[in-house]
N, C-alpha and C. Protein backbone atom coordinates (compact mmCIF):
# COMPACT_ATOMS: atom_id res chain seq x y z
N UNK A 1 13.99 75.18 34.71
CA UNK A 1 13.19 74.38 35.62
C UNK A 1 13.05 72.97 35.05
N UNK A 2 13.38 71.92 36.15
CA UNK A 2 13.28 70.23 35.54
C UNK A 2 11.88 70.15 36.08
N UNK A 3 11.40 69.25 35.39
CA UNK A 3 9.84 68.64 36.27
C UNK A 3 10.07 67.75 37.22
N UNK A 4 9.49 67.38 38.34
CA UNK A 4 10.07 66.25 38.93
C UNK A 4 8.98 65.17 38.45
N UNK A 5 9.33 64.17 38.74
CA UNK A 5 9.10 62.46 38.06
C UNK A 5 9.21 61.42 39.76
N UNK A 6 8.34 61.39 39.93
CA UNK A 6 8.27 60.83 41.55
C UNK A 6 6.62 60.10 41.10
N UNK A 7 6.59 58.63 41.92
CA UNK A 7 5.54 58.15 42.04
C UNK A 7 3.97 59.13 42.09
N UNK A 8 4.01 60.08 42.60
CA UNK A 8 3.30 60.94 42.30
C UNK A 8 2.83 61.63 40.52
N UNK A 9 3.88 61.58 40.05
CA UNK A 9 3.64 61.87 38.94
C UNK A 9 3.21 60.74 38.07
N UNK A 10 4.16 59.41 38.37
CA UNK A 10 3.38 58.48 37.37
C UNK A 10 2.11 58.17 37.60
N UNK A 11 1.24 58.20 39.00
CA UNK A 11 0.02 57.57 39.33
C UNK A 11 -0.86 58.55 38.70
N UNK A 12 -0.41 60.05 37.86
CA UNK A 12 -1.18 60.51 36.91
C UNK A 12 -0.58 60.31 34.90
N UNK A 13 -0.03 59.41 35.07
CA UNK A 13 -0.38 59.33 34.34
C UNK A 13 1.47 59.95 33.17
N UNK A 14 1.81 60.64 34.24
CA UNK A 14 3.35 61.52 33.81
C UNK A 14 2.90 62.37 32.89
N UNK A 15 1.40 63.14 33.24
CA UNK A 15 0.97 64.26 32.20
C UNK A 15 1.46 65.58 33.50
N UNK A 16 2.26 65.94 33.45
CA UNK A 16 2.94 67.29 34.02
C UNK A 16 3.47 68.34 33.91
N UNK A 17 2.94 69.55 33.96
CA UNK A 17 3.78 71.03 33.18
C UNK A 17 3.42 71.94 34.39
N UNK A 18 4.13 72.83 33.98
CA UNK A 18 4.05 74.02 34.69
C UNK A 18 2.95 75.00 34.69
N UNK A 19 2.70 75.76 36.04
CA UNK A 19 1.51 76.73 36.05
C UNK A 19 2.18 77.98 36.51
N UNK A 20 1.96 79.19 36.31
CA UNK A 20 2.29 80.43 36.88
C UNK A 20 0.46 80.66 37.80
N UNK A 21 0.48 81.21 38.93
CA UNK A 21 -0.58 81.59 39.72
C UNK A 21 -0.47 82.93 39.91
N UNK A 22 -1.85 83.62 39.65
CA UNK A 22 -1.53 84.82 40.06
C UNK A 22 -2.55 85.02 41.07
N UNK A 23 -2.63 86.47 41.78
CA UNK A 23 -3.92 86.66 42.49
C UNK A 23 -4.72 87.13 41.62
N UNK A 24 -5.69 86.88 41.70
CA UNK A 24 -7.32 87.62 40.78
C UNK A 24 -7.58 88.60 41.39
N UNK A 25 -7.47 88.86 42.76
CA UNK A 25 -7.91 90.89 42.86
C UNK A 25 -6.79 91.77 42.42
N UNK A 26 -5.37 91.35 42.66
CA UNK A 26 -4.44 92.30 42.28
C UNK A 26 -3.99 92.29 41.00
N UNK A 27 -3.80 90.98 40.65
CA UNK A 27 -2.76 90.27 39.37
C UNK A 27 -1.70 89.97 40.00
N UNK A 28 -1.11 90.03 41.25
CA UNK A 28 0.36 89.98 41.72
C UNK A 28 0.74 88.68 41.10
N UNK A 29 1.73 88.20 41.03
CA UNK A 29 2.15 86.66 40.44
C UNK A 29 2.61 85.98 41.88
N UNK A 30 2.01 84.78 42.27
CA UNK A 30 1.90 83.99 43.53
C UNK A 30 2.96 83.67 43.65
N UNK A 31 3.22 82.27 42.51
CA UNK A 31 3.87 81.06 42.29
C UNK A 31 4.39 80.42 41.00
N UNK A 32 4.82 79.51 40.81
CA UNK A 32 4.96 78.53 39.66
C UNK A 32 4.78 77.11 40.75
N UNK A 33 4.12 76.11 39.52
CA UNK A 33 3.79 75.14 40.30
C UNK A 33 3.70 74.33 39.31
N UNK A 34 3.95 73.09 39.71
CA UNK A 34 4.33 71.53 39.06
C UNK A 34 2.90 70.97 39.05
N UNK A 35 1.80 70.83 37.93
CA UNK A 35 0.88 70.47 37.94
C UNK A 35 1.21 69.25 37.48
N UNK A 36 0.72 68.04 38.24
CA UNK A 36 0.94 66.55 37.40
C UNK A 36 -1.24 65.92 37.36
N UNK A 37 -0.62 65.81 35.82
CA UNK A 37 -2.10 64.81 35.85
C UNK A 37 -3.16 65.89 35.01
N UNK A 38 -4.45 65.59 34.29
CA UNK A 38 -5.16 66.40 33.70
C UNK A 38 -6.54 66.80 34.66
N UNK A 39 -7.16 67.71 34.52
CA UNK A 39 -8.61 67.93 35.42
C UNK A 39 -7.58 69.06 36.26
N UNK A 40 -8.74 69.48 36.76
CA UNK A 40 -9.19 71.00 37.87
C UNK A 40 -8.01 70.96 38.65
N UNK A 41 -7.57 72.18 38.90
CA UNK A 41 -6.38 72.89 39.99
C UNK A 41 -7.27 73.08 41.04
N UNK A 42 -6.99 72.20 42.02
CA UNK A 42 -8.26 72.02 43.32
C UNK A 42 -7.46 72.55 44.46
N UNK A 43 -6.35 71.59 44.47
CA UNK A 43 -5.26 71.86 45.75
C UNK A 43 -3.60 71.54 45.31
N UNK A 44 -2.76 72.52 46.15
CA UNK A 44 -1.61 72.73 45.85
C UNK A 44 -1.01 71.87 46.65
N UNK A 45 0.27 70.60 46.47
CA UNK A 45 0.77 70.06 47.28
C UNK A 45 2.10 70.74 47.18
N UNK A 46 2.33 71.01 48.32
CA UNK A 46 4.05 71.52 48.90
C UNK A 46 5.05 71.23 48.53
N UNK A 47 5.06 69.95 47.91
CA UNK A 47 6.20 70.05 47.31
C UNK A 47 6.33 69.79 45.80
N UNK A 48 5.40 70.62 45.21
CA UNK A 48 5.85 70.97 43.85
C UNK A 48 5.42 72.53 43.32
N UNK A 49 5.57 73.13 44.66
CA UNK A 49 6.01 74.56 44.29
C UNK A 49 6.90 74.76 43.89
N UNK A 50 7.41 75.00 42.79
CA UNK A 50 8.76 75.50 42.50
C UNK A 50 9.75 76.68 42.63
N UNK A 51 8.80 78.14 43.01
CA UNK A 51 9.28 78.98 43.43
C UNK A 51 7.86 79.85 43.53
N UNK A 52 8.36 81.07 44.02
CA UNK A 52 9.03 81.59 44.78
C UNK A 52 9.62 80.88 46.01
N UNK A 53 11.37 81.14 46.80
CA UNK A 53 11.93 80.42 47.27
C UNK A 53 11.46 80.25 48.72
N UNK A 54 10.94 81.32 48.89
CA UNK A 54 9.59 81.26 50.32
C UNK A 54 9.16 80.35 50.51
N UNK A 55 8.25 79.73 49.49
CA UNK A 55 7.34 79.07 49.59
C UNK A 55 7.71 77.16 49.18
N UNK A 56 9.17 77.41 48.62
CA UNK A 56 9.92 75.75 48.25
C UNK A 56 9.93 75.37 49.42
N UNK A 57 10.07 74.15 49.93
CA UNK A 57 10.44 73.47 50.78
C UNK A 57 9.71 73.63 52.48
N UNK A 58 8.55 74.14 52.22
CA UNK A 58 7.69 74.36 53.11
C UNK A 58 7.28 72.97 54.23
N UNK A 59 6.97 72.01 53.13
CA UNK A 59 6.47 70.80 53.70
C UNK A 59 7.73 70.29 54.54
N UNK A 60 8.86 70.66 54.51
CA UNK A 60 10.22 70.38 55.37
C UNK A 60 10.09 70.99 56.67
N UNK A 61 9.57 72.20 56.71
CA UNK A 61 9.32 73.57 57.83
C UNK A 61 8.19 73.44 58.68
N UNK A 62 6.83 73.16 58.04
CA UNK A 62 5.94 72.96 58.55
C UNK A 62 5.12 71.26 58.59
N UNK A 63 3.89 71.54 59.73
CA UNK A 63 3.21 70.27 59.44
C UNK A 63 1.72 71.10 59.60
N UNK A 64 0.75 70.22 59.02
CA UNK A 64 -0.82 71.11 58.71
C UNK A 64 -1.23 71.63 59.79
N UNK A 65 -0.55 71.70 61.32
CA UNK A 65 -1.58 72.24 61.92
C UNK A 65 -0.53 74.08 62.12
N UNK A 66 0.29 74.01 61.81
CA UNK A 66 1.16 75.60 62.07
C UNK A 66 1.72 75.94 60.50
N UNK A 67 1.12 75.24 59.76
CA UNK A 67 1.18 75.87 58.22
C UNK A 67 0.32 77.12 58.32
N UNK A 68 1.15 78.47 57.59
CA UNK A 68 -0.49 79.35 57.71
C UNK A 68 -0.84 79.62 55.90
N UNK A 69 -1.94 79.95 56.29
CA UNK A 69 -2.97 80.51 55.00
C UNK A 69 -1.71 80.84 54.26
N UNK A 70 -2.09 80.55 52.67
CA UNK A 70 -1.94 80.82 51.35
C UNK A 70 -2.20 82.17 50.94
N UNK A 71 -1.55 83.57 50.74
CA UNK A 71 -2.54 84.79 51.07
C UNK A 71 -1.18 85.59 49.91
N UNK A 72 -2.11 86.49 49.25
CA UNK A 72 -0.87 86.93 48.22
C UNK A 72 -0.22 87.83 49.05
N UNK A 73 1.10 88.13 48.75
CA UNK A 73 1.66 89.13 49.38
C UNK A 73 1.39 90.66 48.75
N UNK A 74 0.70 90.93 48.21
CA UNK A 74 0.24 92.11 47.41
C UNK A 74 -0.72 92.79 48.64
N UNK A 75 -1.88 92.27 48.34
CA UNK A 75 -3.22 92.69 48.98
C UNK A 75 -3.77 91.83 49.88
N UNK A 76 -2.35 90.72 50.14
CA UNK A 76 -3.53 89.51 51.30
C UNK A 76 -4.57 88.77 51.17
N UNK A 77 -5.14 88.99 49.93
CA UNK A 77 -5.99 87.99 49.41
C UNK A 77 -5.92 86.72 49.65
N UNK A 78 -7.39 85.63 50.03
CA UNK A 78 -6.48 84.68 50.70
C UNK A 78 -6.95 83.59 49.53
N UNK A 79 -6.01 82.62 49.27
CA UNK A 79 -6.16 81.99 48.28
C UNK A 79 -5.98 80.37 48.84
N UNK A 80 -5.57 79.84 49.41
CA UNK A 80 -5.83 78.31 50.10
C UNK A 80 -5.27 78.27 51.27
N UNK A 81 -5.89 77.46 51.53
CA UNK A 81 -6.55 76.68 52.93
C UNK A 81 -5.28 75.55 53.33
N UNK A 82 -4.65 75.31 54.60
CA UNK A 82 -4.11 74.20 54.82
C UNK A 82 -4.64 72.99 54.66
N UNK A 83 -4.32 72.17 54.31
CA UNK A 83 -5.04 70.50 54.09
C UNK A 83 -3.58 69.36 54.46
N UNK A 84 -4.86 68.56 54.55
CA UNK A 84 -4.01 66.95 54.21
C UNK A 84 -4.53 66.80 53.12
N UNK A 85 -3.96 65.97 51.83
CA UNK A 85 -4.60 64.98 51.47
C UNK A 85 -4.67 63.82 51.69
N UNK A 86 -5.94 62.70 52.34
CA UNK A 86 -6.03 61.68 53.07
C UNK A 86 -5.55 60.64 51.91
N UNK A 87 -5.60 60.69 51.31
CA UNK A 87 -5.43 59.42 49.78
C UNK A 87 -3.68 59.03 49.69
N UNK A 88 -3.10 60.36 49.92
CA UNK A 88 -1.56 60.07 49.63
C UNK A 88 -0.61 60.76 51.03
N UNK A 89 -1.77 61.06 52.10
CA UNK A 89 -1.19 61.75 52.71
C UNK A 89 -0.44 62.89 53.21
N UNK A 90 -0.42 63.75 52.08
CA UNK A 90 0.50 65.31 51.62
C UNK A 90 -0.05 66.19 52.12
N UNK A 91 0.85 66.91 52.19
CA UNK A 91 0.28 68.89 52.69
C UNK A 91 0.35 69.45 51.60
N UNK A 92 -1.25 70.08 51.51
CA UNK A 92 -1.34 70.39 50.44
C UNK A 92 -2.29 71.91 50.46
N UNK A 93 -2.50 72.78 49.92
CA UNK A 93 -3.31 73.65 50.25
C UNK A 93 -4.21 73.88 49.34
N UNK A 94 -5.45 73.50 50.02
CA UNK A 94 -6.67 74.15 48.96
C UNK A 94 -7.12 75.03 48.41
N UNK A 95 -7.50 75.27 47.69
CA UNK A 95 -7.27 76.50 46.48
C UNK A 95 -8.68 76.96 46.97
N UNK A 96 -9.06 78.58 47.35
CA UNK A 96 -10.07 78.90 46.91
C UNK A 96 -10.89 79.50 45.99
N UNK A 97 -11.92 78.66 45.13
CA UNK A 97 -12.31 79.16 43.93
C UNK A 97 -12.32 80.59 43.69
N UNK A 98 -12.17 81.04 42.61
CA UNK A 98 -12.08 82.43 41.81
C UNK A 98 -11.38 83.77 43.17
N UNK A 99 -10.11 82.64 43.80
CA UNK A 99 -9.25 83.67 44.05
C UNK A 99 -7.77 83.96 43.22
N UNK A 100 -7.58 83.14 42.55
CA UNK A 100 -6.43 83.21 41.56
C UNK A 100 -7.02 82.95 39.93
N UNK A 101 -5.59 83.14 38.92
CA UNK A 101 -6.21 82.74 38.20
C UNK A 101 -4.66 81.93 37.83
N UNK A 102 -4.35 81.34 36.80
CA UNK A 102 -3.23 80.99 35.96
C UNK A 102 -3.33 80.68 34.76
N UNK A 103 -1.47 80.40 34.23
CA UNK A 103 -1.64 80.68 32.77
C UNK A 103 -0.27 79.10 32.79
N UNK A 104 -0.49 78.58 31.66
CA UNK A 104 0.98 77.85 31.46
C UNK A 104 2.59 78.72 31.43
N UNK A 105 3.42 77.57 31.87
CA UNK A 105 4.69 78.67 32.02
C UNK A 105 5.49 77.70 30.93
């Protein structure tokens, strides 16, 4: 896995690594995801999921209003919310607290 390096990443700063997500009721493993920047895993933007291949290239497929819920495929647990973010404009999905957990990958 490369990191990507996109204006996004420098406006934090180019502090960026990887996250594995899991669900917190099952443990199932969600995702891997391109965290750029330091502070709280709030919301997921679309395009730095890195896999599962489901879930890559989403923001190509969808737009926020026929994006659906974030929900593990285990037990359905639902874990974020469709969003914009208004600041940069992205689809991004909001995380809901103490439904996942993660670890560095």
């Amino acid at each position: 896995m490369k990191l990507k390096k996109d204006k996004y990443s420098a406006a934090r700063d180019g502090n960026s690594h990887f996250l594995e997500l899991f669900c917190f009721k099952c443990n199932n493993s969600l995702l891997t995801y391109q965290k750029d920047g330091k502070g709280s895993l709030l919301r997921l933007y679309l395009d730095r999921i890195i896999e599962p291949e489901e879930l890559t290239g989403l923001q190509l497929k969808f737009n926020k209003k026929d994006l659906p819920e974030l929900r593990c495929s285990n037990c359905k647990n639902l874990i974020g919310i469709p969003m914009i973010y208004k600041n940069e404009n992205r689809i991004a999905f909001r995380l809901i607290p103490c439904s996942f957990s993660k670890k560095n990958k």
